[in-house]
N, C-alpha and C. Protein backbone atom coordinates (compact mmCIF):
# COMPACT_ATOMS: atom_id res chain seq x y z
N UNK A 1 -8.77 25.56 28.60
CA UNK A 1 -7.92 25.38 27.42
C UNK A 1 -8.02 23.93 26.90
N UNK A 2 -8.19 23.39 28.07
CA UNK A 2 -8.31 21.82 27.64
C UNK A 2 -9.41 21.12 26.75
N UNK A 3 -10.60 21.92 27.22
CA UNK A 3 -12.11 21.52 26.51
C UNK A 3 -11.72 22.23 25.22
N UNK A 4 -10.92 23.24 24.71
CA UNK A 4 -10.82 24.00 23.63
C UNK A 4 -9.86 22.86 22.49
N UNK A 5 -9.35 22.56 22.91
CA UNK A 5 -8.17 21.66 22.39
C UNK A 5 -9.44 20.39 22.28
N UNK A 6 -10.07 20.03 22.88
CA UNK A 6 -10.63 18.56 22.63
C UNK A 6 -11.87 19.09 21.85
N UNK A 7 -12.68 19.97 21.21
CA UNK A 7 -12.97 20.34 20.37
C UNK A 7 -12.99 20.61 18.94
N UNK A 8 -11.38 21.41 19.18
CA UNK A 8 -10.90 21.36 17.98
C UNK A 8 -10.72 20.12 17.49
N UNK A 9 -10.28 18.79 18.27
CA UNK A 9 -9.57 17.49 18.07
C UNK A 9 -10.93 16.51 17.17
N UNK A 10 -12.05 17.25 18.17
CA UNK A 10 -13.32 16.46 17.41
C UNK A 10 -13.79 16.43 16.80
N UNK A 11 -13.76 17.97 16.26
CA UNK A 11 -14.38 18.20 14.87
C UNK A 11 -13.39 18.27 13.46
N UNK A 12 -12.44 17.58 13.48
CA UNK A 12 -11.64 16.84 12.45
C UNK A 12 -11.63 15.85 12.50
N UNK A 13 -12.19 15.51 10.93
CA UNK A 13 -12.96 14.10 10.89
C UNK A 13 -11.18 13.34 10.66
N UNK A 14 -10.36 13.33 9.93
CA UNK A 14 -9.22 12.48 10.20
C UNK A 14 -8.81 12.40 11.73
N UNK A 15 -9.17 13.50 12.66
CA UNK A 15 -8.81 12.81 14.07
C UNK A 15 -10.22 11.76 14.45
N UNK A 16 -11.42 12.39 14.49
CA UNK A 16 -12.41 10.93 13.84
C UNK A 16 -11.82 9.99 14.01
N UNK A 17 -11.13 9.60 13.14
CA UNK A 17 -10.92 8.41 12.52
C UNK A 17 -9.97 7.94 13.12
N UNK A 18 -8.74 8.53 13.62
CA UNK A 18 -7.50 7.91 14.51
C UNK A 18 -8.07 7.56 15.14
N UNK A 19 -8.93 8.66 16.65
CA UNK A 19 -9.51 8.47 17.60
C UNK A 19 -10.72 6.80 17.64
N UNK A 20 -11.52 6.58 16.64
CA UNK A 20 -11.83 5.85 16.57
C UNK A 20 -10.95 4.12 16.41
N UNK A 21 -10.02 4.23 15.78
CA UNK A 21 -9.37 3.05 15.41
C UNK A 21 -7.96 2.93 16.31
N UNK A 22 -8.24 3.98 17.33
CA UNK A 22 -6.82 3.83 18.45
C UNK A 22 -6.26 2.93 18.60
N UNK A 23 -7.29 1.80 19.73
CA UNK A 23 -7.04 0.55 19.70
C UNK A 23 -6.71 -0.75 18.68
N UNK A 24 -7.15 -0.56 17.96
CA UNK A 24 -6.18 -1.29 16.80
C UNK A 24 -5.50 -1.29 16.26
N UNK A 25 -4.47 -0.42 16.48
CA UNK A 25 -2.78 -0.43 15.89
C UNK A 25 -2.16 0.02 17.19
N UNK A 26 -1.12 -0.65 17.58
CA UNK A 26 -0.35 -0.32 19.13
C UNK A 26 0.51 1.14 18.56
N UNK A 27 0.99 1.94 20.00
CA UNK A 27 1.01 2.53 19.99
C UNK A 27 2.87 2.48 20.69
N UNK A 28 3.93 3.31 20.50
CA UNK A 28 4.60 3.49 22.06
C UNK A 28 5.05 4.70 22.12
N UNK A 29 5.70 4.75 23.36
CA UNK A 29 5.82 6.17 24.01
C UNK A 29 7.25 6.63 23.84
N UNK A 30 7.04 8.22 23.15
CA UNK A 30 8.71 8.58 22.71
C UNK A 30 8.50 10.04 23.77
N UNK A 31 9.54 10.89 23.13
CA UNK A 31 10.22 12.26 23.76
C UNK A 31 9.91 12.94 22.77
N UNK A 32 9.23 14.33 23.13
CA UNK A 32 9.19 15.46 22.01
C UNK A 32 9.37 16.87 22.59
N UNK A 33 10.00 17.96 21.72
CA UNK A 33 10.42 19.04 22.57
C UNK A 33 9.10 19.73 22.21
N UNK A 34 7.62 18.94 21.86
CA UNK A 34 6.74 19.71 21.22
C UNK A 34 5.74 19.70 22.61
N UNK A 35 5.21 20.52 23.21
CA UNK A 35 4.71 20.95 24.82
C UNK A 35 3.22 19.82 23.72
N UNK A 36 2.82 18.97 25.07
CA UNK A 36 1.89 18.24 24.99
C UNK A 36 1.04 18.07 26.45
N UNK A 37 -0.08 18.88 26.21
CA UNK A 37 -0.80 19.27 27.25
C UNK A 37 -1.42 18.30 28.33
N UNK A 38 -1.62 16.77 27.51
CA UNK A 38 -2.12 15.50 27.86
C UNK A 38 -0.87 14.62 28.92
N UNK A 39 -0.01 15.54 28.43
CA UNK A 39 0.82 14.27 29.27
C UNK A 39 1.31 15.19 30.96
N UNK A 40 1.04 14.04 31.57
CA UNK A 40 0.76 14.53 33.39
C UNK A 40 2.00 14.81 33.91
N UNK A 41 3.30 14.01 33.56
CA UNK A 41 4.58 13.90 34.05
C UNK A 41 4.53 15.66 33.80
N UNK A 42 4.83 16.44 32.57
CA UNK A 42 4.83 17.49 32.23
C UNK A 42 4.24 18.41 33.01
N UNK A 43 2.79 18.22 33.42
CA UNK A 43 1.98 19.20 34.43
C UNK A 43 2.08 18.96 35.37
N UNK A 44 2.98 17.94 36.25
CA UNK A 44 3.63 17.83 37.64
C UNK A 44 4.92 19.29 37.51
N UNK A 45 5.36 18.87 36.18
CA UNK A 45 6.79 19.56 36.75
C UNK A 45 6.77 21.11 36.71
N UNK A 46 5.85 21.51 35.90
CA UNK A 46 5.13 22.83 35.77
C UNK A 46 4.61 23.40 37.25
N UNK A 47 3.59 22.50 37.84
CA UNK A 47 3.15 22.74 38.94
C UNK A 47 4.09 22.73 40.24
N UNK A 48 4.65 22.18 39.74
CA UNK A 48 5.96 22.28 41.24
C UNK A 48 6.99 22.67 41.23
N UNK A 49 7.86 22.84 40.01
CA UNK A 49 8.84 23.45 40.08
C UNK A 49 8.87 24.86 39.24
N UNK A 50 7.51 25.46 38.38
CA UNK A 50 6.86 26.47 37.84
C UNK A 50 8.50 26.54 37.02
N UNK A 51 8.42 25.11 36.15
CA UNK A 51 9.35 25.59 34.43
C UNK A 51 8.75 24.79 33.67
N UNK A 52 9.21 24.99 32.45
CA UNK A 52 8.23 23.70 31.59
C UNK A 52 9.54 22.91 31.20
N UNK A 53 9.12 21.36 30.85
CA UNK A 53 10.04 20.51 31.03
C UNK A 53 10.60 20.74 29.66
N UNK A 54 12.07 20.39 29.82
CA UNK A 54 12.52 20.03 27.88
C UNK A 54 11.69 19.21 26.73
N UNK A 55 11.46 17.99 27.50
CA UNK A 55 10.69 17.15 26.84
C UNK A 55 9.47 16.08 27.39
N UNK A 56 8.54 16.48 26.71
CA UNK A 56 7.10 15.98 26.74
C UNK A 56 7.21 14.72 26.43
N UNK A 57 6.04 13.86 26.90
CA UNK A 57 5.34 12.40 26.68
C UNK A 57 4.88 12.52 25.02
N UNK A 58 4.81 11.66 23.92
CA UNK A 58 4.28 11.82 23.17
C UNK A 58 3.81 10.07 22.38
N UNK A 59 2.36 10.03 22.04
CA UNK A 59 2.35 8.05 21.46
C UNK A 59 2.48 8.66 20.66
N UNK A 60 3.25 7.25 19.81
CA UNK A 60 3.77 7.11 18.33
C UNK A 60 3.52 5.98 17.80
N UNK A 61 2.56 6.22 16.83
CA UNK A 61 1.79 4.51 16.19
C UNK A 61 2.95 4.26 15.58
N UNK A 62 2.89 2.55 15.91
CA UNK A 62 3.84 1.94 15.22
C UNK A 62 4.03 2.02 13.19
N UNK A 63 5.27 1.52 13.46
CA UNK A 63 5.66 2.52 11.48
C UNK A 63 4.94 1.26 10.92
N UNK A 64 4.88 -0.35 11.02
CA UNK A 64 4.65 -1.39 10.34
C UNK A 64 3.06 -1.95 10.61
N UNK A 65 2.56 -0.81 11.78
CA UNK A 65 0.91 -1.21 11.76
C UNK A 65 -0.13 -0.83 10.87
N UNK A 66 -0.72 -1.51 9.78
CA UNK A 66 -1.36 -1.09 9.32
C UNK A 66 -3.32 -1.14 9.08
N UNK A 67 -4.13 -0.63 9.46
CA UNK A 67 -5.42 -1.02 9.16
C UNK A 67 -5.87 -0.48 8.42
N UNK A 68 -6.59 -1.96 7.81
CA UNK A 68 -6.39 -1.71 6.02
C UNK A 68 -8.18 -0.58 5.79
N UNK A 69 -8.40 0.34 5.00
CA UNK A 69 -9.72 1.04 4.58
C UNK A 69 -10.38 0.58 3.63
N UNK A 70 -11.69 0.48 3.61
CA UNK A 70 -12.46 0.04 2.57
C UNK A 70 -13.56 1.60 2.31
N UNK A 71 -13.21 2.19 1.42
CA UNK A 71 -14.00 3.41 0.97
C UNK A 71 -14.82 3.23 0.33
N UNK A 72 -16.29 3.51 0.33
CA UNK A 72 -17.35 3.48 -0.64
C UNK A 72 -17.44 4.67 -1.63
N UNK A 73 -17.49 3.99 -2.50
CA UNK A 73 -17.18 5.14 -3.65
C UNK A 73 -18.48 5.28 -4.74
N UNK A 74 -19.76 4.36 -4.33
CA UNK A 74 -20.61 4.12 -5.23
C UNK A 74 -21.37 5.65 -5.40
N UNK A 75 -22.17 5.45 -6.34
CA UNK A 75 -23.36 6.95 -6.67
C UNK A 75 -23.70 7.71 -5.36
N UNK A 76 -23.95 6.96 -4.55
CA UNK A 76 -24.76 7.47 -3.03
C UNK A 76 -23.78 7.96 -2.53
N UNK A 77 -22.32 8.33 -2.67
CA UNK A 77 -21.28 8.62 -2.07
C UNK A 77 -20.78 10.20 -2.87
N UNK A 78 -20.90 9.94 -3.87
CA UNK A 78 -20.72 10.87 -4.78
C UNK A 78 -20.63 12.31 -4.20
N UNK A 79 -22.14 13.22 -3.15
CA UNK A 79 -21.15 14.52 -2.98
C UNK A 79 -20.71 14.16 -1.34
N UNK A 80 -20.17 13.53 -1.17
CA UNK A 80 -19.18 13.62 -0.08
C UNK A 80 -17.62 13.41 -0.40
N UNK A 81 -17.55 12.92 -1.54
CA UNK A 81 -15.95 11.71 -2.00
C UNK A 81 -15.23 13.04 -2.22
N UNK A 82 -15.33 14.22 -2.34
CA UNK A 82 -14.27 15.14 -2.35
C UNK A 82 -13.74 15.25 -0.93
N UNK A 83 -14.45 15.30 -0.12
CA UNK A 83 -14.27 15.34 1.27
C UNK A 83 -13.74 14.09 1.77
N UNK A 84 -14.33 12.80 1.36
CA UNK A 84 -13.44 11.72 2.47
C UNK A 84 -12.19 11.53 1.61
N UNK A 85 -12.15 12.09 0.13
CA UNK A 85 -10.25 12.23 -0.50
C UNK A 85 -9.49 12.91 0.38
N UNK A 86 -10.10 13.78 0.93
CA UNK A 86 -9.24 15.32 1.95
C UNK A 86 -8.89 14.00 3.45
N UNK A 87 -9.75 13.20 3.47
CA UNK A 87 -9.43 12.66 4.79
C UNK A 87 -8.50 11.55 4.71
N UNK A 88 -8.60 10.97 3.78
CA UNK A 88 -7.82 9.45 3.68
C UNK A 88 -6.44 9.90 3.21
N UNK A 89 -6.35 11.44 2.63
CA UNK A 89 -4.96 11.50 2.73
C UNK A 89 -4.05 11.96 3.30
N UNK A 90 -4.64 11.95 4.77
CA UNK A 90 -4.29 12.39 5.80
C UNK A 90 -4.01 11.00 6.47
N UNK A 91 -4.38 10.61 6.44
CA UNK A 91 -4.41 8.71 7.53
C UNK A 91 -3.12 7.56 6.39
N UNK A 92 -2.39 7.97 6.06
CA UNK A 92 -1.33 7.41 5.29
C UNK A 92 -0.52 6.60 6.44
N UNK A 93 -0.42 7.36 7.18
CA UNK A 93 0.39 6.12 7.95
C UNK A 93 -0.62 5.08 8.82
N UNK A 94 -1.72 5.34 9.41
CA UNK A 94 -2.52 4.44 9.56
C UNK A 94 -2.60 3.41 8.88
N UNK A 95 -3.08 3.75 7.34
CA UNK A 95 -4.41 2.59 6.96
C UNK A 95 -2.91 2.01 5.36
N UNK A 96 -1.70 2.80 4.87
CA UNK A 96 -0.74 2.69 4.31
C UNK A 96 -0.75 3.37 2.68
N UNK A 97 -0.42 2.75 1.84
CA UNK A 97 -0.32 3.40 0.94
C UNK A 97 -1.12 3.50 -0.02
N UNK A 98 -2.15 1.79 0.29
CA UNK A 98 -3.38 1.55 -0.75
C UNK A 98 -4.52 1.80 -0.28
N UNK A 99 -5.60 2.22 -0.45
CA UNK A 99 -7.00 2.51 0.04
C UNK A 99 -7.95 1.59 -1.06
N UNK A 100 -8.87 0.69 -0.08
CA UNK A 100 -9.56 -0.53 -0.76
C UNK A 100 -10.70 0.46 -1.43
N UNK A 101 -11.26 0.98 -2.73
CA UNK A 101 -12.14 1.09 -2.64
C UNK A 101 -13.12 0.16 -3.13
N UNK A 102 -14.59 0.53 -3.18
CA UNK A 102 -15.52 -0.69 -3.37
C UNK A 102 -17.30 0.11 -3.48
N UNK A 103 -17.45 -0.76 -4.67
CA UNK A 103 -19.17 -0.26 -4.82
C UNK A 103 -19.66 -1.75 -5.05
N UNK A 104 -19.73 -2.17 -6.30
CA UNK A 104 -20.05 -3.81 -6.17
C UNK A 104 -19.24 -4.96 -6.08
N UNK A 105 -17.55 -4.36 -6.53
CA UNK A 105 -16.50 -5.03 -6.20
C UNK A 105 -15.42 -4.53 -6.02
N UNK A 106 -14.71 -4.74 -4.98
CA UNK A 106 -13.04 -4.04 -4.18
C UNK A 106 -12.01 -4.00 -5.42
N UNK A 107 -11.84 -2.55 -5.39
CA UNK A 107 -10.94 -2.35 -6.46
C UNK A 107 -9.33 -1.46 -5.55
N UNK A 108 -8.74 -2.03 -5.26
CA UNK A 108 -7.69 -1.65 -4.38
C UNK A 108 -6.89 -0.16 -5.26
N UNK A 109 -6.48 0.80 -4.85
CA UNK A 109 -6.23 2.32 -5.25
C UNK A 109 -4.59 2.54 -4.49
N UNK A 110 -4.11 3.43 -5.06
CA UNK A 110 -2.76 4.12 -4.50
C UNK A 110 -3.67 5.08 -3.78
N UNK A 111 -3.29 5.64 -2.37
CA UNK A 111 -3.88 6.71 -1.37
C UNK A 111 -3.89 8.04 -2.68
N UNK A 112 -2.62 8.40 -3.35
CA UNK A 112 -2.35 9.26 -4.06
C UNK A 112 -3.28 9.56 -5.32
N UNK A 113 -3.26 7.70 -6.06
CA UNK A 113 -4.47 8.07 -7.37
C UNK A 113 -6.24 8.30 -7.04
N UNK A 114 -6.24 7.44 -5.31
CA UNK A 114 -7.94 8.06 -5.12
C UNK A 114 -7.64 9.31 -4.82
N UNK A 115 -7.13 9.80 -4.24
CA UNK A 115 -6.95 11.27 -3.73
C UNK A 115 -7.45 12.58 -4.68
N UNK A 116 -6.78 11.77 -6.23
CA UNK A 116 -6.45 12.90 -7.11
C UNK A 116 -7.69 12.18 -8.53
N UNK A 117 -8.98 11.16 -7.92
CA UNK A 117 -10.06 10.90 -8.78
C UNK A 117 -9.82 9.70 -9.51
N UNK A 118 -8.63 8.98 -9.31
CA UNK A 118 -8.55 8.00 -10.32
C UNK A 118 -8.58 6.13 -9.47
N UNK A 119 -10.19 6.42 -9.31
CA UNK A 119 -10.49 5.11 -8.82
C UNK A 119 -11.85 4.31 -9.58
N UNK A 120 -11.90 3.30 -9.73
CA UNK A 120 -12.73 2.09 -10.13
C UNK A 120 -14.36 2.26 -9.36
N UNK A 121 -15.44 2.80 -10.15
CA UNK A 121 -16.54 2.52 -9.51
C UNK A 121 -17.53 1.99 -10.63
N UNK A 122 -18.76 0.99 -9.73
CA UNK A 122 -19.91 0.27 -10.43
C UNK A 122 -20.61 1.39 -10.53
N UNK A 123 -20.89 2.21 -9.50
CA UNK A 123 -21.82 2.96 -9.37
C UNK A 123 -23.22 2.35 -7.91
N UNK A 124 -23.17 0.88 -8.18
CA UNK A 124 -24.03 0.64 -7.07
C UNK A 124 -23.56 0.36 -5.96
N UNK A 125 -23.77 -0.55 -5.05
CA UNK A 125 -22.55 -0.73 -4.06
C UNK A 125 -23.55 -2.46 -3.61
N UNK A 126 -22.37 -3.04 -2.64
CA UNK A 126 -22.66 -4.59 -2.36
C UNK A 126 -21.14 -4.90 -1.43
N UNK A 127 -21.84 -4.93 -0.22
CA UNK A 127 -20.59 -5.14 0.89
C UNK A 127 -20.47 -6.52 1.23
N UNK A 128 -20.88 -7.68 0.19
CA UNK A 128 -20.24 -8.59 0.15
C UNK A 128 -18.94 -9.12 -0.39
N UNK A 129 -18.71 -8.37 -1.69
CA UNK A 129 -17.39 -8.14 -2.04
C UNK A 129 -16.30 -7.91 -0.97
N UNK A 130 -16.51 -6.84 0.09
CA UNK A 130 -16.04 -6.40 1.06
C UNK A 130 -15.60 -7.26 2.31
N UNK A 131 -16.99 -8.25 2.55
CA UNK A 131 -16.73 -9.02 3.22
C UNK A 131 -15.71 -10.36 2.82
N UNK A 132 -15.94 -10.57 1.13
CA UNK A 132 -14.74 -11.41 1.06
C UNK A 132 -13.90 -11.46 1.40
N UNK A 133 -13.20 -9.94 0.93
CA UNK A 133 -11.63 -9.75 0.57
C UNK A 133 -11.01 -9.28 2.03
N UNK A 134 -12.22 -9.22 3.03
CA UNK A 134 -11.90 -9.47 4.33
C UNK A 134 -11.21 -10.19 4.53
N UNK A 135 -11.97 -11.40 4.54
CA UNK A 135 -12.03 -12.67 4.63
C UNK A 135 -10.74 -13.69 3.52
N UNK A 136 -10.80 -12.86 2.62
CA UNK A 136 -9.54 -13.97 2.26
C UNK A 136 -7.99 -13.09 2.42
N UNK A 137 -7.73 -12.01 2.81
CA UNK A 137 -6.71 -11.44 3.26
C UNK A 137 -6.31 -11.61 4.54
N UNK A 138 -7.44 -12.40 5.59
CA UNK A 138 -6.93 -12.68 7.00
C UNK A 138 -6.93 -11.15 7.29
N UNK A 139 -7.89 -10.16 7.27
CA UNK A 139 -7.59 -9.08 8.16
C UNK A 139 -8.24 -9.33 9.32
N UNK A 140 -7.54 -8.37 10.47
CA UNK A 140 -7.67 -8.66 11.92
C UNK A 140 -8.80 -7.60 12.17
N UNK A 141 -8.38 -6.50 11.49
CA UNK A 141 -9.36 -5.11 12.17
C UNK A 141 -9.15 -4.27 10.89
N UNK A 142 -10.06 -3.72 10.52
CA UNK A 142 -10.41 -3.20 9.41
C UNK A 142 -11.36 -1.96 9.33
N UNK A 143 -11.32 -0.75 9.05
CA UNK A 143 -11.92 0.27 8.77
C UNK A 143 -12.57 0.91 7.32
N UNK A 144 -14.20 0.96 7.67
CA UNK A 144 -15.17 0.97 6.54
C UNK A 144 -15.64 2.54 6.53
N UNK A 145 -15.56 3.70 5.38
CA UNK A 145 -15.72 4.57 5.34
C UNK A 145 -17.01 3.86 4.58
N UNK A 146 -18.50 4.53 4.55
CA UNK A 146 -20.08 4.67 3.68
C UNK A 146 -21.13 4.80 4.26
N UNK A 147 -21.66 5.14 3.71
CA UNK A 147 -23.19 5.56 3.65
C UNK A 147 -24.33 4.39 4.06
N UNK A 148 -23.83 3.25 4.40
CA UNK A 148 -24.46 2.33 4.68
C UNK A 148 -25.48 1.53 4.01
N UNK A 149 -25.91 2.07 2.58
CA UNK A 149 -26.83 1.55 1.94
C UNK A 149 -26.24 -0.09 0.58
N UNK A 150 -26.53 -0.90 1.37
CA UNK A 150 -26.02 -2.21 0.54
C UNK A 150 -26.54 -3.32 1.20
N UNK A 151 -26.08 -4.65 0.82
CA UNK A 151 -26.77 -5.64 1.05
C UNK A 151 -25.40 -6.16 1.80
N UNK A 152 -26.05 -7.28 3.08
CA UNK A 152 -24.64 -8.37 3.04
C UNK A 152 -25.47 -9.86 3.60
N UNK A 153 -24.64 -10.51 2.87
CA UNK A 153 -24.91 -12.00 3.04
C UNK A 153 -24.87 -12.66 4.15
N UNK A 154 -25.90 -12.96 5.30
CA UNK A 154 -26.34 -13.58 6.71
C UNK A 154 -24.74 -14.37 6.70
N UNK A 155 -24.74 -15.37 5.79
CA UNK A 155 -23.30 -16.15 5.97
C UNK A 155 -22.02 -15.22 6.17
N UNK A 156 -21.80 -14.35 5.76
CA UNK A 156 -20.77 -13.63 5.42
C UNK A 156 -20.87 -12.57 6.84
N UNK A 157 -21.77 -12.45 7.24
CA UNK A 157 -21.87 -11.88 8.71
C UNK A 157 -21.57 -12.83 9.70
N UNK A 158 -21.82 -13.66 9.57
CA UNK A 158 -21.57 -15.05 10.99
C UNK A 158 -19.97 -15.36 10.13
N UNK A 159 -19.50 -15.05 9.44
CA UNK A 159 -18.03 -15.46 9.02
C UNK A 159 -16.90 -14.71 9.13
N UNK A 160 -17.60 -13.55 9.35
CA UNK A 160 -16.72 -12.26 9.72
C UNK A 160 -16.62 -12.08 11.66
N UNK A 161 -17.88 -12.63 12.15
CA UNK A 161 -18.16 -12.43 13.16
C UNK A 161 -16.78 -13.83 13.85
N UNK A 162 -17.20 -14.79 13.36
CA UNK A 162 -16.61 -16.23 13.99
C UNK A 162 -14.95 -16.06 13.93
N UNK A 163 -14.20 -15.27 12.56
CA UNK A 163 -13.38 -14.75 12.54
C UNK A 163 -12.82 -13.81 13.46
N UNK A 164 -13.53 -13.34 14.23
CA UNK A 164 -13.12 -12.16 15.08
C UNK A 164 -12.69 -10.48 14.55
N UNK A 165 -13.29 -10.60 13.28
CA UNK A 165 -12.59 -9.52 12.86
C UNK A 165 -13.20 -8.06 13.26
N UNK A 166 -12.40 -7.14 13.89
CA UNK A 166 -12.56 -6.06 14.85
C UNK A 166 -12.75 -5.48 13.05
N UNK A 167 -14.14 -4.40 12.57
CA UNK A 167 -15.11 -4.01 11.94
C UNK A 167 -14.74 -2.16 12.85
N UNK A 168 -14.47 -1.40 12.34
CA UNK A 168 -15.18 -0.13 12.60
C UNK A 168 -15.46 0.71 11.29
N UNK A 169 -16.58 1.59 11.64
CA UNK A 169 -17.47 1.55 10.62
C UNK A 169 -17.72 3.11 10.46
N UNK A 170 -17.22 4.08 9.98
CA UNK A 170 -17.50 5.31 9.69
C UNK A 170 -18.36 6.13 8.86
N UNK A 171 -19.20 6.64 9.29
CA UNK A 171 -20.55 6.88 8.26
C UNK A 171 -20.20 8.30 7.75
N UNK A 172 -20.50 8.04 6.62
CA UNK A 172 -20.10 9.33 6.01
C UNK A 172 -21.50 10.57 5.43
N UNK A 173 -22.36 9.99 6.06
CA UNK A 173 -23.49 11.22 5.90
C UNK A 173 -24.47 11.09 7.25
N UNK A 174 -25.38 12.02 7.74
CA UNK A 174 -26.14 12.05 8.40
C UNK A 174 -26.92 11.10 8.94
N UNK A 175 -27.48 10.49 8.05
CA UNK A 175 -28.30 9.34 7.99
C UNK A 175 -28.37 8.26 7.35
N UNK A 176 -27.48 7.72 8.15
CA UNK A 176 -26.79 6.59 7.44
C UNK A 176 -27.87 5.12 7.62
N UNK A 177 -27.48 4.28 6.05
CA UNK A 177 -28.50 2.99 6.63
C UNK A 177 -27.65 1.96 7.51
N UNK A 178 -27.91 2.23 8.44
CA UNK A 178 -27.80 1.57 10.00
C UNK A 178 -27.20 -0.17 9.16
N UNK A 179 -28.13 -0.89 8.95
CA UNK A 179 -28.44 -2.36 8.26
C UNK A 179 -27.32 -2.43 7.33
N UNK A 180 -26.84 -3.59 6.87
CA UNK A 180 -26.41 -5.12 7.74
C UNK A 180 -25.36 -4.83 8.52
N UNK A 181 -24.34 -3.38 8.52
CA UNK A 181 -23.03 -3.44 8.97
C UNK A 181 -22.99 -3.57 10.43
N UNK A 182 -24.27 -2.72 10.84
CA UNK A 182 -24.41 -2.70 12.64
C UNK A 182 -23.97 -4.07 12.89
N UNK A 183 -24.73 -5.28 12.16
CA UNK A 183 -24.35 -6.89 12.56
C UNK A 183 -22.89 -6.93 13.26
N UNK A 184 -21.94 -6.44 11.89
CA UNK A 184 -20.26 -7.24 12.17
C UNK A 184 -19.27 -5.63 12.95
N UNK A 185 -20.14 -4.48 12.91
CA UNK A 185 -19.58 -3.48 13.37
C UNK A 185 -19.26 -3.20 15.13
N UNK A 186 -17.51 -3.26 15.45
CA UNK A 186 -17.47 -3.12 16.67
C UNK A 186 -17.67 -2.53 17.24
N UNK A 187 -17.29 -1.17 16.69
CA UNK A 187 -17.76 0.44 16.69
C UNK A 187 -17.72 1.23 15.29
N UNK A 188 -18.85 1.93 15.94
CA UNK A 188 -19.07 3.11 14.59
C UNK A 188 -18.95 4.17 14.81
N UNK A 189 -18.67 5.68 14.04
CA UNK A 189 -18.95 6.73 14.27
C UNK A 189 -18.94 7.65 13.14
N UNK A 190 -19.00 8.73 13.26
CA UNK A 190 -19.87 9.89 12.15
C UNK A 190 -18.26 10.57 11.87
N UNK A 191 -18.02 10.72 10.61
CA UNK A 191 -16.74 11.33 10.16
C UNK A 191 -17.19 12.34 10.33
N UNK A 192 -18.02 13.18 9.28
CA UNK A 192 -18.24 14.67 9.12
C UNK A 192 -19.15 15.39 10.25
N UNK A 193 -19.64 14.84 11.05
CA UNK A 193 -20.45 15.67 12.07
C UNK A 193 -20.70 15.48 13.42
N UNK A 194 -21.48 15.53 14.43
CA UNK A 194 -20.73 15.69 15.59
C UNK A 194 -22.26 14.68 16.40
N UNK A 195 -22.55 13.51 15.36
CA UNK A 195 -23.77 12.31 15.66
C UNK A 195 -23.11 11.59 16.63
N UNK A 196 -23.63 10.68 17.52
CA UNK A 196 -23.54 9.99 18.56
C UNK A 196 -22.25 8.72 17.82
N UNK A 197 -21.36 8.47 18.72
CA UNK A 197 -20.12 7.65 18.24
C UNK A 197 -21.02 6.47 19.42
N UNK A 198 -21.02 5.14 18.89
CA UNK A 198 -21.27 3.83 19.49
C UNK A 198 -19.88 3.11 19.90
């Protein structure tokens, strides 16, 4: 039952994406009368006293943590963006209410108006923009939905890097161009399909 449940968990790309960015927003531990298969206290008391408990273990990301998204929205993105709309508006309490998007320059969106098509694109894309507004917002850890195809500036990689800024990097097609993000990326992994997570 267990491998069935972690299946289902994997092949939803918004769990993807929690699962991937776990560690960067804390987490703490509440009470739920909702049976949670993961938590052990629960399958002690099952196993030994054969009842199920009132209330289960359950994490609860904090309400004020937020990691901020940078969505690629350029031409090369085009037939997937119906699909990563379905995902980012699911991650509202994660990443908050604005979703960065960006092709040659970061045009910041309500989760609600990208959702529903009404966002800012060049058409080409350039993840130096990206790396700015990194960089002048002081973000700590930051999550990049694209396709990987863009340029970034050697400086702007050793500035992101020296910064410390925790980079995860979600590819949104098959074959993604690997280049420059691998540089500043802590981890990466495949939203829509079931490719090797780094």
């Amino acid at each position: 039952m267990k491998q069935q449940l972690k299946k289902v968990y994997q092949k939803s790309p918004s769990a993807r994406i929690h699962a991937a960015i776990e560690e960067l927003h804390p987490k703490h531990m509440t009470r739920t009368p909702v049976p949670n298969f993961h938590d052990r206290q629960a399958a002690a008391t099952i196993a030994v006293f054969n009842k199920l408990p009132v209330f289960y273990q359950k994490k609860q990301i904090g309400s004020k943590c937020i990691v901020p998204c940078y969505v690629d929205v350029s031409g090369s993105q085009y037939h997937v963006i119906d699909a990563v709309q379905k995902v980012v508006s699911r991650l509202k309490r994660v990443i908050g209410e604005v979703v960065r998007c960006f092709s040659t320059s970061v045009n910041p969106s309500r989760v609600s108006s990208f959702c529903s098509g009404q966002f800012i694109s060049t058409g080409g894309t350039d993840f130096n923009p990206v790396a700015l507004d990194i960089l002048k917002n002081k973000f700590r850890a930051v999550v990049i939905l694209t396709d990987g195809q863009a340029h970034l500036n050697e400086d702007l990689i050793s500035q992101i890097k020296s910064h410390g800024v925790k980079v995860t990097v979600g590819w949104t097609v098959d074959n993604p161009d690997y280049y420059p993000l691998i540089h500043i990326a802590t981890k990466t992994f495949f939203v829509f399909n079931d490719g090797e997570e780094t």
